[in-house]
N, C-alpha and C. Protein backbone atom coordinates (compact mmCIF):
# COMPACT_ATOMS: atom_id res chain seq x y z
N UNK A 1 -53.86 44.66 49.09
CA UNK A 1 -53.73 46.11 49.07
C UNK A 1 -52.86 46.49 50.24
N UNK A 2 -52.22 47.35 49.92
CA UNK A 2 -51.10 47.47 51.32
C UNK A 2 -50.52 48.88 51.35
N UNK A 3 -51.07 49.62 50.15
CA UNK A 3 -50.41 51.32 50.75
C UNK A 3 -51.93 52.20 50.37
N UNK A 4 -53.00 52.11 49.96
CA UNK A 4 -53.46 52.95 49.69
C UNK A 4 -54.87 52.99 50.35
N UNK A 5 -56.20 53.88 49.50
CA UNK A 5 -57.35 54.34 50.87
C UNK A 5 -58.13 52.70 50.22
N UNK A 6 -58.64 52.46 51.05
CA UNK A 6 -59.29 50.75 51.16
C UNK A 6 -60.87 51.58 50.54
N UNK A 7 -61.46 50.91 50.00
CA UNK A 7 -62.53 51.29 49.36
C UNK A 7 -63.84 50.95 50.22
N UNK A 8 -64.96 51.92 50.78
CA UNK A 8 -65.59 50.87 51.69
C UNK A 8 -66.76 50.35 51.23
N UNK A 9 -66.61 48.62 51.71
CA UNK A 9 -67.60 47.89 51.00
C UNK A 9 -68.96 47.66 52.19
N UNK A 10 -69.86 47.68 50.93
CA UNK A 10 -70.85 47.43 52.11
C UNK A 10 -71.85 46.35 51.15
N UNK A 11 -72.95 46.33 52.04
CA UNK A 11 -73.60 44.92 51.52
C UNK A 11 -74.21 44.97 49.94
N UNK A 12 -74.28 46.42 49.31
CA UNK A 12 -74.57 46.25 47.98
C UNK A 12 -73.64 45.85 47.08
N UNK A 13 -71.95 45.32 47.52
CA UNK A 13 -71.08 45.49 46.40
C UNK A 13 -71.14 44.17 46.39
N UNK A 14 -70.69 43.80 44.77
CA UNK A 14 -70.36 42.55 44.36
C UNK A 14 -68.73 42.64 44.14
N UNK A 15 -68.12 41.21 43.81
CA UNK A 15 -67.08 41.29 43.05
C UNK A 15 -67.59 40.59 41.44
N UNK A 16 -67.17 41.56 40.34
CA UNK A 16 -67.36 41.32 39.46
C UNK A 16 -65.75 40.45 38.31
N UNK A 17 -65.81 39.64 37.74
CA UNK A 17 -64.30 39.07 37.38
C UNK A 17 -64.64 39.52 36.06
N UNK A 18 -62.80 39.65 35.48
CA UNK A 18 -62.79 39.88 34.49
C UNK A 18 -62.27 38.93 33.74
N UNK A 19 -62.18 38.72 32.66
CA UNK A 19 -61.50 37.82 31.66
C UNK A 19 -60.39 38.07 31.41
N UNK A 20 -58.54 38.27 31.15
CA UNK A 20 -57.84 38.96 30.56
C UNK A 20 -57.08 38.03 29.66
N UNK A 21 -56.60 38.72 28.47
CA UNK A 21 -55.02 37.89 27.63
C UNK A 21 -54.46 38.08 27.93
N UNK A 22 -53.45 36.86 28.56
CA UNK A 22 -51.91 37.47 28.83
C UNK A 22 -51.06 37.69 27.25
N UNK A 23 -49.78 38.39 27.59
CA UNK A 23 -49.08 38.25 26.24
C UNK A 23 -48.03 37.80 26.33
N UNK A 24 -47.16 37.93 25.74
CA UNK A 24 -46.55 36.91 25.43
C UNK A 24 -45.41 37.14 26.33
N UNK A 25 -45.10 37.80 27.23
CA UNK A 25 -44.35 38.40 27.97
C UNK A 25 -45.13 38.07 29.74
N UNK A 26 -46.05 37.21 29.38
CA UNK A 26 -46.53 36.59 30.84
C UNK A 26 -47.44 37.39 31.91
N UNK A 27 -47.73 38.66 30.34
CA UNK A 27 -48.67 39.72 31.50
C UNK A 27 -50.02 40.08 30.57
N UNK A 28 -50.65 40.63 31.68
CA UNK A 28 -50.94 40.52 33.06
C UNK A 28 -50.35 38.79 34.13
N UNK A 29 -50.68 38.94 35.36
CA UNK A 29 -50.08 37.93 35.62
C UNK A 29 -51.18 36.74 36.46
N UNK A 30 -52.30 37.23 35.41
CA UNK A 30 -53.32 36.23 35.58
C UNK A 30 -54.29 36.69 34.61
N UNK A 31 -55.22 35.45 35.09
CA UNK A 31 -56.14 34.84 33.26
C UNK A 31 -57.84 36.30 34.23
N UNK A 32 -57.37 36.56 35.16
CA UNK A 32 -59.02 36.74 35.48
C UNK A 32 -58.53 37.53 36.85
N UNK A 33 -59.02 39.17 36.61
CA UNK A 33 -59.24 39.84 37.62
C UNK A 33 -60.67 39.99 38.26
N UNK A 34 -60.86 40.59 39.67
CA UNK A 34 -61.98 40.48 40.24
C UNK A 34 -62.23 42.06 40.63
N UNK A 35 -62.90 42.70 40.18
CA UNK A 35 -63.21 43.92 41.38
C UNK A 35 -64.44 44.50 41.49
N UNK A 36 -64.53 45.53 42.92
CA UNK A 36 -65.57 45.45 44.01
C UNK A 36 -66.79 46.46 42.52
N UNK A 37 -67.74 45.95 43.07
CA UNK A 37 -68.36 47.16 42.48
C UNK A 37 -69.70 47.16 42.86
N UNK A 38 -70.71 48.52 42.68
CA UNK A 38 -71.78 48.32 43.27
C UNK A 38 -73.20 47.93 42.33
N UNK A 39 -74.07 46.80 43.22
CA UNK A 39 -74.74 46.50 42.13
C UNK A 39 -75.55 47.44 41.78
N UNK A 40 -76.42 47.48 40.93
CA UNK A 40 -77.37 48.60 40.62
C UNK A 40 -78.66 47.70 39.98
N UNK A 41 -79.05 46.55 40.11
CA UNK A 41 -80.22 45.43 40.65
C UNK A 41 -80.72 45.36 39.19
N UNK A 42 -80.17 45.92 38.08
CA UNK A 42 -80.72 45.87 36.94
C UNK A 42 -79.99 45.79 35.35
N UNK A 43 -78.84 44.37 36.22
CA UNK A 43 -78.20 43.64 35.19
C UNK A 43 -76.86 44.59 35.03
N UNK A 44 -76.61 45.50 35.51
CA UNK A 44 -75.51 46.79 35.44
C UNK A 44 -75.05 46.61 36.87
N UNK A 45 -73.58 47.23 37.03
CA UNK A 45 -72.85 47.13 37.94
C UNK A 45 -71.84 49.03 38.04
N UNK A 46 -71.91 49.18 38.89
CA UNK A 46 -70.69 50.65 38.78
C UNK A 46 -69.51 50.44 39.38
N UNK A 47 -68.35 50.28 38.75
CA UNK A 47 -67.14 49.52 39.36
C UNK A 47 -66.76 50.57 40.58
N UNK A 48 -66.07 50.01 41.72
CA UNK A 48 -65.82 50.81 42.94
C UNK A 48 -64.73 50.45 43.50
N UNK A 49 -63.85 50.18 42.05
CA UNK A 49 -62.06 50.21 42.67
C UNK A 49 -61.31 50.37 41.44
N UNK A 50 -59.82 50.62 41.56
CA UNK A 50 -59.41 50.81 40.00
C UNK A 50 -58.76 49.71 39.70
N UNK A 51 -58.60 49.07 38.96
CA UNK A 51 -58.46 47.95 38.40
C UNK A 51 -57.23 48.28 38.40
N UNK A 52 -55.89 46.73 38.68
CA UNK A 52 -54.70 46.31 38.35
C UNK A 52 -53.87 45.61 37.05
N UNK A 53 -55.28 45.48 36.38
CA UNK A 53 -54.49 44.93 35.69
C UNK A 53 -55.86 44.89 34.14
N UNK A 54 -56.94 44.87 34.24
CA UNK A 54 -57.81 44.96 33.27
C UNK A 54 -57.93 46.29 32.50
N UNK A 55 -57.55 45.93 31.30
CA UNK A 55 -57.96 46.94 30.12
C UNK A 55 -59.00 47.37 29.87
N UNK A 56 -59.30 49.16 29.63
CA UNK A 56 -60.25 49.26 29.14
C UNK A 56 -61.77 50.29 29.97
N UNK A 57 -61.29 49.81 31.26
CA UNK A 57 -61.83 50.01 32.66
C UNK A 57 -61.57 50.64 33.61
N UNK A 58 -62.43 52.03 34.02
CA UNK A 58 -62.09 52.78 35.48
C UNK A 58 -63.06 52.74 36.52
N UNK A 59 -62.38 53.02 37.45
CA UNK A 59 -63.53 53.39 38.62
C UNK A 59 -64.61 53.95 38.45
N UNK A 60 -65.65 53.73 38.59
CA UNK A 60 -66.56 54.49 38.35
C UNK A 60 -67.71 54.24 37.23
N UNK A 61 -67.22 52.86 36.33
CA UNK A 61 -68.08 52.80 34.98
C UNK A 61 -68.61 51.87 35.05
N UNK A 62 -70.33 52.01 34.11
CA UNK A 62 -71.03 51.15 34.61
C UNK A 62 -71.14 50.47 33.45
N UNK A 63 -71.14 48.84 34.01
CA UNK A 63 -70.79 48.14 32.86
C UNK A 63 -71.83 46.97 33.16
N UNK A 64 -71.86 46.14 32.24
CA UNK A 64 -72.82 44.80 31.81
C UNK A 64 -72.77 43.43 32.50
N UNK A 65 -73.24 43.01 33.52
CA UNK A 65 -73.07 41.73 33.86
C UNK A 65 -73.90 40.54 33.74
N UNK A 66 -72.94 38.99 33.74
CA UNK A 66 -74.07 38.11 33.76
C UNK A 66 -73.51 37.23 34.70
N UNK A 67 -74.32 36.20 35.20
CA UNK A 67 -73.98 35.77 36.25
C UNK A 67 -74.09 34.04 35.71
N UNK A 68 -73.27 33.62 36.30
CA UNK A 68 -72.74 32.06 35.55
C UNK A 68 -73.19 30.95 36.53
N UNK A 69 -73.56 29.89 35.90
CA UNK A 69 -74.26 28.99 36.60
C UNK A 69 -73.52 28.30 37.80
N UNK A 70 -72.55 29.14 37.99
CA UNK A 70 -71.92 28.80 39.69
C UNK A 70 -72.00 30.07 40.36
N UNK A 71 -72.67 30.76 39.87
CA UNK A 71 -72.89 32.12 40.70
C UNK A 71 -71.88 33.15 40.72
N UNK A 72 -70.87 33.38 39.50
CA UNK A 72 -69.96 34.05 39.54
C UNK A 72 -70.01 35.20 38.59
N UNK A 73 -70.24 36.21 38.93
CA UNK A 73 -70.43 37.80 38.12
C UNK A 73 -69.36 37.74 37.06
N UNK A 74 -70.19 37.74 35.74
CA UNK A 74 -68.66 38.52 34.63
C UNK A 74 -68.85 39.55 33.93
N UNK A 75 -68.17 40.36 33.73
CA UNK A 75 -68.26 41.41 32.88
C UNK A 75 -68.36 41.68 31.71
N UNK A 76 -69.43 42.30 31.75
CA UNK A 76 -69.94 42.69 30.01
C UNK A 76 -69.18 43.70 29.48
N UNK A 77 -69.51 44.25 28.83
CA UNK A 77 -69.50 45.85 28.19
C UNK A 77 -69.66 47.27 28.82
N UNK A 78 -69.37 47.78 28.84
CA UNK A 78 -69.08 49.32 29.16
C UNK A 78 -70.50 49.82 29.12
N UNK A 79 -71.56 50.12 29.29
CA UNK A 79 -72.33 50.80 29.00
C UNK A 79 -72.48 52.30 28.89
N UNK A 80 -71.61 52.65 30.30
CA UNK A 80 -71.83 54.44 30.20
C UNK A 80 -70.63 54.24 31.42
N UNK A 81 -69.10 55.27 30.53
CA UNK A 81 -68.11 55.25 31.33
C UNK A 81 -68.08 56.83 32.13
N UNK A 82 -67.37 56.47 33.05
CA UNK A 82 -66.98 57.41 34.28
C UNK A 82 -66.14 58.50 34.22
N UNK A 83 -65.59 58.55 32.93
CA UNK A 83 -64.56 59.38 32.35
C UNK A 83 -63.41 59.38 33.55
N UNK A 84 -63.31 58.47 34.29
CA UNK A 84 -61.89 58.37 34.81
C UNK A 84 -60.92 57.88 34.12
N UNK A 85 -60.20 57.93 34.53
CA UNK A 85 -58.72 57.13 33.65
C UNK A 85 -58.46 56.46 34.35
N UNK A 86 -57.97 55.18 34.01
CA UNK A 86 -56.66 54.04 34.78
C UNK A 86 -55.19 54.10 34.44
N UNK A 87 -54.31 54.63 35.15
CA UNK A 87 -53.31 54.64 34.93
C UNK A 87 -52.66 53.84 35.97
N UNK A 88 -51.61 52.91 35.36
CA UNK A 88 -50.84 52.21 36.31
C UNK A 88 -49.10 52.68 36.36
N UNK A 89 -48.16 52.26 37.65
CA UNK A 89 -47.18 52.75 37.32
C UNK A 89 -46.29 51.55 38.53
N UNK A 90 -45.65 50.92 37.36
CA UNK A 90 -44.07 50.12 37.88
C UNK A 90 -43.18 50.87 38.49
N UNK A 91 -43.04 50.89 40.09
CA UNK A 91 -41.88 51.96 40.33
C UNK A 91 -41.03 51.54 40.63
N UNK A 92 -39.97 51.58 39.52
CA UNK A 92 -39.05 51.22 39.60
C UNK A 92 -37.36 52.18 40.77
N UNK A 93 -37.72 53.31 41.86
CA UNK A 93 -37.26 54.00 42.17
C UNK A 93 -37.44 52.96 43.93
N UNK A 94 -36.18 52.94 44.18
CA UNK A 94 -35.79 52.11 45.31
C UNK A 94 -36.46 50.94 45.76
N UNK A 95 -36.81 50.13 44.18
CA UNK A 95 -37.06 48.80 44.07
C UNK A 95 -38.57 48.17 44.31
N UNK A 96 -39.09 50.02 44.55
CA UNK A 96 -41.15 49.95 44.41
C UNK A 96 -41.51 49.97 46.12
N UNK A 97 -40.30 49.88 46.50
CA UNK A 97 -40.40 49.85 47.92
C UNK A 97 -41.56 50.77 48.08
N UNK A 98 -42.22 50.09 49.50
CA UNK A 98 -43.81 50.56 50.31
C UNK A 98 -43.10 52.09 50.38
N UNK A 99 -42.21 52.39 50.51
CA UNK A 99 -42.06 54.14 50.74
C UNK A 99 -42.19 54.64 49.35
N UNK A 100 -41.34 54.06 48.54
CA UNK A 100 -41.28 54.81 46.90
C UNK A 100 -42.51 54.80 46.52
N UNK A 101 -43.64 53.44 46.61
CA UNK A 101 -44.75 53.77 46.31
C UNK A 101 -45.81 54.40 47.24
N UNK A 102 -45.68 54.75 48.38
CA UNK A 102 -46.45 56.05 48.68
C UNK A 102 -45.84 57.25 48.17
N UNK A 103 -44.64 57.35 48.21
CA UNK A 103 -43.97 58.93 47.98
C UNK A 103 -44.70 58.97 46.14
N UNK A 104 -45.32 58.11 45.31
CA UNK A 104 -45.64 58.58 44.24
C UNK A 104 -47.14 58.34 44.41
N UNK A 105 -47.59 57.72 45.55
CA UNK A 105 -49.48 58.35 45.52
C UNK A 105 -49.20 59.60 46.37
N UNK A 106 -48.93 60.00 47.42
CA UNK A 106 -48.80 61.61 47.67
C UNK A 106 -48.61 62.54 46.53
N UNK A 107 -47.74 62.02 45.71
CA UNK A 107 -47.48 63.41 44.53
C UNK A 107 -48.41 63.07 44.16
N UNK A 108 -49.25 61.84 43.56
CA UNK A 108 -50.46 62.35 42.17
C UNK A 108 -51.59 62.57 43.08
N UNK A 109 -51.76 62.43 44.72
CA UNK A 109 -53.00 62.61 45.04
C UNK A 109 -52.86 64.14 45.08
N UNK A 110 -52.01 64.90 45.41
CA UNK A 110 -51.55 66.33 45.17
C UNK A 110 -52.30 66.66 44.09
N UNK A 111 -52.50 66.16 42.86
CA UNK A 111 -52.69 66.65 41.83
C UNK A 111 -54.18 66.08 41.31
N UNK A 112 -54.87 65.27 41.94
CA UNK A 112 -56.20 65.27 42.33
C UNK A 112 -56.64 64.02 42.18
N UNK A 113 -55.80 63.01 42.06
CA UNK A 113 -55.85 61.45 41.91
C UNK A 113 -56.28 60.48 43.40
N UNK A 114 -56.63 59.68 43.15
CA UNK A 114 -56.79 58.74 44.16
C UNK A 114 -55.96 57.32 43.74
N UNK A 115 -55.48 56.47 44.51
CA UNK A 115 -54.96 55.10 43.99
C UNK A 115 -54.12 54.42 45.25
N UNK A 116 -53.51 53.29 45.24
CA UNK A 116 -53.25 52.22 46.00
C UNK A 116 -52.02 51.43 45.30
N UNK A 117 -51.39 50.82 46.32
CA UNK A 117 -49.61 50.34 45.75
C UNK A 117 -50.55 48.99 46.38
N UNK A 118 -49.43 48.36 45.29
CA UNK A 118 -49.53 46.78 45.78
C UNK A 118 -48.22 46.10 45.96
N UNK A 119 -47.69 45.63 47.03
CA UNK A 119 -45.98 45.39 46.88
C UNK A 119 -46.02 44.00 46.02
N UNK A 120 -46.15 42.90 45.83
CA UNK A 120 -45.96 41.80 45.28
C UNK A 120 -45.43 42.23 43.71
N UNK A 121 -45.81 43.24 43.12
CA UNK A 121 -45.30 43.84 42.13
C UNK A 121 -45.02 45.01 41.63
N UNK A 122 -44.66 45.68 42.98
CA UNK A 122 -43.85 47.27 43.09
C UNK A 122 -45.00 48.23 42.09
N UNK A 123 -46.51 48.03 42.46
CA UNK A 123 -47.47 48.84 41.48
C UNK A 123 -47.82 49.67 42.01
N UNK A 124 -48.39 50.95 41.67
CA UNK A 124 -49.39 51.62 41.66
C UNK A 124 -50.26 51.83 40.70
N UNK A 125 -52.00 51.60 41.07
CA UNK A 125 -52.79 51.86 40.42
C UNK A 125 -53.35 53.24 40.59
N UNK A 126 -53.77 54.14 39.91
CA UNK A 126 -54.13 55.51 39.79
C UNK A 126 -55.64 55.65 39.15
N UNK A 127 -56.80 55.99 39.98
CA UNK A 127 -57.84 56.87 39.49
C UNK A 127 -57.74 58.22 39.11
N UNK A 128 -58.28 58.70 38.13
CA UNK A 128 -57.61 60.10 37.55
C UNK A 128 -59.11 60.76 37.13
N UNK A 129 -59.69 60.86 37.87
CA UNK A 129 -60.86 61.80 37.68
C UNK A 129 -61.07 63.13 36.93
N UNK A 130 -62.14 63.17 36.33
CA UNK A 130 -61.74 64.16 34.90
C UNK A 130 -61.48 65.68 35.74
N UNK A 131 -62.00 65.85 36.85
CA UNK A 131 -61.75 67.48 37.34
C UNK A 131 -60.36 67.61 37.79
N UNK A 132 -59.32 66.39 37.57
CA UNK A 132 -58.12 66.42 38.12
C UNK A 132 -56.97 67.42 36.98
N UNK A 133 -56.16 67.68 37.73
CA UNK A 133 -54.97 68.27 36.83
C UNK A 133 -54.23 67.86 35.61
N UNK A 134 -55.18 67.24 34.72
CA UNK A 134 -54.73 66.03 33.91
C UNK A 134 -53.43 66.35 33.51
N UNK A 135 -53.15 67.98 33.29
CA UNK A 135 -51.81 68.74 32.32
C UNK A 135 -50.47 67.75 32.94
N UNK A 136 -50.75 68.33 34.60
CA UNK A 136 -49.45 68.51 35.13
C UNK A 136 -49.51 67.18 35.71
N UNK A 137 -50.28 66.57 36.06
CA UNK A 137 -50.23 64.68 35.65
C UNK A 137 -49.22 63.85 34.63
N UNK A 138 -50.34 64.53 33.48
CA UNK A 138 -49.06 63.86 32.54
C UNK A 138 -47.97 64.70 32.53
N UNK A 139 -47.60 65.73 32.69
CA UNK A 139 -46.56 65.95 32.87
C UNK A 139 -45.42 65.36 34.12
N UNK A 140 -45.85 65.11 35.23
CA UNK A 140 -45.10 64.31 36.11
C UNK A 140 -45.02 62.97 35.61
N UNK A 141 -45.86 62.30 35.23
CA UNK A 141 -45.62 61.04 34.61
C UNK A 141 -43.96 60.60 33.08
N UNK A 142 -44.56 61.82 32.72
CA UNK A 142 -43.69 61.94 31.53
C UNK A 142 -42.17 62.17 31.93
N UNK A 143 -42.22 62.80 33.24
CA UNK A 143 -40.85 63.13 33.82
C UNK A 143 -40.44 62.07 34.73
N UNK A 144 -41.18 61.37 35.53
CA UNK A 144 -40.92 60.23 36.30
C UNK A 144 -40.48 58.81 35.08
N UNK A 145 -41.31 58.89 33.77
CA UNK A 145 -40.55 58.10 33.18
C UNK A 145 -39.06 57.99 32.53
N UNK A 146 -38.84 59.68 32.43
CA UNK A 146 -37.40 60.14 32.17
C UNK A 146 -36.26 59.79 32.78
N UNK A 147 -36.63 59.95 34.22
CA UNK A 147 -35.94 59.34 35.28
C UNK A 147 -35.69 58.45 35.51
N UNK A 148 -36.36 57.60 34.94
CA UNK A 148 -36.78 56.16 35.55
C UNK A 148 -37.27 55.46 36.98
N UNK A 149 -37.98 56.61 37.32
CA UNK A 149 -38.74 56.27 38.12
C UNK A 149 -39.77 55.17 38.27
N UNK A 150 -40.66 54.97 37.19
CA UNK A 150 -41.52 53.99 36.94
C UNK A 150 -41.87 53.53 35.45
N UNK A 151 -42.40 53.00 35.37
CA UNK A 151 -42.82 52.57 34.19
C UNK A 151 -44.44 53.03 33.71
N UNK A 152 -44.92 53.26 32.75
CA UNK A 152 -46.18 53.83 32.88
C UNK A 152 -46.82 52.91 31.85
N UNK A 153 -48.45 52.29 32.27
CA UNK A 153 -49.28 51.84 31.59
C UNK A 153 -50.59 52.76 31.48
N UNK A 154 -51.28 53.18 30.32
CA UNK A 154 -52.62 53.68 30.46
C UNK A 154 -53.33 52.58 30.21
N UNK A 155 -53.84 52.25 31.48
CA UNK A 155 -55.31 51.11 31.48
C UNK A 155 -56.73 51.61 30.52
N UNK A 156 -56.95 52.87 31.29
CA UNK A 156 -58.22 53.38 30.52
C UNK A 156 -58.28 54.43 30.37
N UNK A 157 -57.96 55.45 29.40
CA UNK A 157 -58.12 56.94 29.35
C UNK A 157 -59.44 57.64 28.43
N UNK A 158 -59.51 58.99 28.61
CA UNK A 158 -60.53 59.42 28.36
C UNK A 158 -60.15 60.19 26.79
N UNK A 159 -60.79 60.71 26.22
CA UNK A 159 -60.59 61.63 25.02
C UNK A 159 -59.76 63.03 25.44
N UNK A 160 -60.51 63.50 26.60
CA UNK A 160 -59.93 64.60 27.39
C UNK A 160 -58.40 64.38 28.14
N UNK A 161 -57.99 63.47 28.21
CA UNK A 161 -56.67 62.64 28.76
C UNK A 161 -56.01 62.66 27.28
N UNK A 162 -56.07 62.30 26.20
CA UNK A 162 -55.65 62.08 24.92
C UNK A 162 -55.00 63.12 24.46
N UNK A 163 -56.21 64.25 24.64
CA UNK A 163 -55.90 65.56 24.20
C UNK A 163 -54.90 66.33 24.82
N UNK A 164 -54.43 66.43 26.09
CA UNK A 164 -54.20 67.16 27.04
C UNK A 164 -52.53 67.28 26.86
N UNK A 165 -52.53 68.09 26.63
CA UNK A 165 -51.00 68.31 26.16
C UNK A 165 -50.00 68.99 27.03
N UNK A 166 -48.53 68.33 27.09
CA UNK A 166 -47.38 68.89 28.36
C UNK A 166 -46.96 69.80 28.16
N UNK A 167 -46.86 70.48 27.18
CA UNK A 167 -46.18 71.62 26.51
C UNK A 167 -44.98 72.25 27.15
């Protein structure tokens, strides 16, 4: 992690791994993500970072775990989601550089987001919390892709994210 707010861990969090497919295009760019989350002592976990690269999954949702006979947490099922969104974004605007990717978490934290750049692959990951500005979100998104500013993936969106129109 190298541009954004560090999540703070304390002795209840686990790391929980995920399983992923790559496709055929070599992505994601691994078989198995890991992230922090807090346990809740009764086989459930509430994730407590936004995921880079796992589908499906936001901050905040509490999902199913089992634990493998080397002691390693995996992830079940969704049980009851957080209605955050995961949105990721390739910035492709002066090569993802540590400045380009803060100068695009300042704009979406403006707009009520939280998230973190990772340089090894010019990313930003985005939490998008449902009381956020979803309109003018996607609307900057939609215009940063015009530009070619970045590239945009939706990891995990909500119904209310679906709906939400740029007009």
């Amino acid at each position: 992690m190298d541009d954004g707010a560090v999540t703070n861990i304390s002795g209840d969090h686990v790391k929980v791994h995920f399983r992923m497919d790559i496709d055929e295009d070599g992505w994601p760019p691994a078989s198995v993500e890991s992230l922090w989350a807090v346990d809740l002592s009764d086989g459930t976990v509430r994730l407590d970072n936004t995921p880079w690269f796992v589908r499906g999954v936001a901050s905040g949702d509490i999902i199913t775990v089992e634990l493998d006979d080397e002691g390693v947490l995996w992830a079940g099922d969704t049980v009851q989601p957080s209605q955050n969104c995961t949105i990721r974004l390739i910035v492709l605007k002066d090569q993802g550089s540590a400045a380009a990717r803060q100068s695009v978490l300042k704009a979406f934290h403006s707009l009520g987001t939280t998230g973190e750049g990772i340089e090894r692959y010019g990313m930003v990951a985005l939490d998008v919390p449902p009381e956020a500005d979803l309109q003018r979100i996607r609307k900057l998104l939609e215009h940063g892709e015009a530009k070619e500013w970045w590239h945009r993936e939706e990891g995990c969106v909500t119904a209310a994210w679906r709906t939400t129109v740029t007009g």
